[in-house]
Every structure is written in structure tokens, then in C-alpha cells.
Protein backbone atom coordinates (compact mmCIF):
# COMPACT_ATOMS: atom_id res chain seq x y z
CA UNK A 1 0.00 0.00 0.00
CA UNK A 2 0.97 3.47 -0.57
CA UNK A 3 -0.14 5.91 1.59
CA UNK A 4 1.42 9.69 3.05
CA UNK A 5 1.01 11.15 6.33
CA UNK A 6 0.92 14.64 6.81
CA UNK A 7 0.24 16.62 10.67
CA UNK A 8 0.56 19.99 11.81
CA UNK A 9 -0.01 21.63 15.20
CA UNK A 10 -3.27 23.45 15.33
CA UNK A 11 -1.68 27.00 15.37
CA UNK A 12 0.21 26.37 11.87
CA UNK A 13 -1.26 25.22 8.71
CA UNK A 14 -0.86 22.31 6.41
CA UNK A 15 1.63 21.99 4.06
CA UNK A 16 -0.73 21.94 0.90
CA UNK A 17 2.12 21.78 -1.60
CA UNK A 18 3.26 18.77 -0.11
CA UNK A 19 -0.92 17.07 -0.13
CA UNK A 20 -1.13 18.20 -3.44
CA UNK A 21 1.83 16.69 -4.33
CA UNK A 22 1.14 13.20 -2.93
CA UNK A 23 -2.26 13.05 -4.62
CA UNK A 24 -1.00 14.55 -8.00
CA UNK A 25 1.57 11.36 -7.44
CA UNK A 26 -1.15 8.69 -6.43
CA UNK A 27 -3.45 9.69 -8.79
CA UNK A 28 -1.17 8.52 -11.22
CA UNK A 29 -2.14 4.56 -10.47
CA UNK A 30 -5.59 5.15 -9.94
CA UNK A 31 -8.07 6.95 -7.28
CA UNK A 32 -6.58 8.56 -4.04
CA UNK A 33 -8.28 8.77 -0.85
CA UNK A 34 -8.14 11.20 2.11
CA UNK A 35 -8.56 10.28 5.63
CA UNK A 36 -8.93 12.21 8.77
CA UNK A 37 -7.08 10.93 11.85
CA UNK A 38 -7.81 11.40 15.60
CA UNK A 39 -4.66 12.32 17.26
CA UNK A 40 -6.04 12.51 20.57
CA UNK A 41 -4.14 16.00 20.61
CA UNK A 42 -3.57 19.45 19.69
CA UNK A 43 -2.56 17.92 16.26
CA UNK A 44 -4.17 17.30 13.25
CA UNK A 45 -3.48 14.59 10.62
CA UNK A 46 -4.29 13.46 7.52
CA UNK A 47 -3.36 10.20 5.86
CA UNK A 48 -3.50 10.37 1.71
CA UNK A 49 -3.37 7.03 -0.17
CA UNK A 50 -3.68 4.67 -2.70
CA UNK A 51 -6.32 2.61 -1.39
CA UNK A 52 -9.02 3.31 0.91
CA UNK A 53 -7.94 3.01 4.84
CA UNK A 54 -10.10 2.68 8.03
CA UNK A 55 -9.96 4.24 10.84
CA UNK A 56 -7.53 2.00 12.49
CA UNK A 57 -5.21 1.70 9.66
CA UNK A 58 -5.05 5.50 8.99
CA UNK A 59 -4.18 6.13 12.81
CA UNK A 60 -1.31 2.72 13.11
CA UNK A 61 0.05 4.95 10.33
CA UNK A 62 0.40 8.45 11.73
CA UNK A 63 1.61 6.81 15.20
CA UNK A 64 4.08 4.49 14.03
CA UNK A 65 6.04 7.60 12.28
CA UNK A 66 5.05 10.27 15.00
């Protein structure tokens, strides 16, 4: 599976060049999904991928590289 995981702390903002990037780059094999994921903290994340993710995945992602 390919997937991307992008946070930021709540003051800042994404980094949309990077997003757009990694979907421009997925797209390229076929649809690209976007998933929310609960950090349980001032955090947010987002998980962009190749193939659709639940919940669980999306979140073993972000906290294996956080």
C-alpha cells in the first residue's frame, strides 16, 4: 500500500504543496483517498493514499512515524 502522512499543530497550517503533491503522485495509479485521523491531541493529521484506509489503519500509520 501506498499511503502519506501529513500533521501539523493546530496553530500552523498544512503543508498543501506537499498534499497536493502526494495526490497529483497517487493519482497517477488510480483513485486517491483522504482520511482524517484522531490524534487525541492538539494535532491534526491526515493520511493520503492509494487505497481506501479505516480508521484504524489510517491512525497505526500516523503513530508508528510520529
Amino acid at each position: 500500500m501506498t499511503a502519506r502522512v501529513f500533521s501539523w499543530d493546530w496553530r500552523g497550517q498544512p503543508d498543501m504543496a506537499a498534499i497536493a503533491t502526494a495526490v497529483m503522485e497517487l493519482s497517477e495509479t488510480g483513485p486517491v483517498w483522504m482520511r482524517e485521523i484522531d490524534t487525541a491531541s492538539d494535532e491534526y493529521a491526515w493520511v493520503v493514499s492509494a487505497a481506501e484506509l479505516t480508521d484504524e489503519q489510517a491512525a497505526h500509520l500516523y503513530f508508528e512515524e510520529d
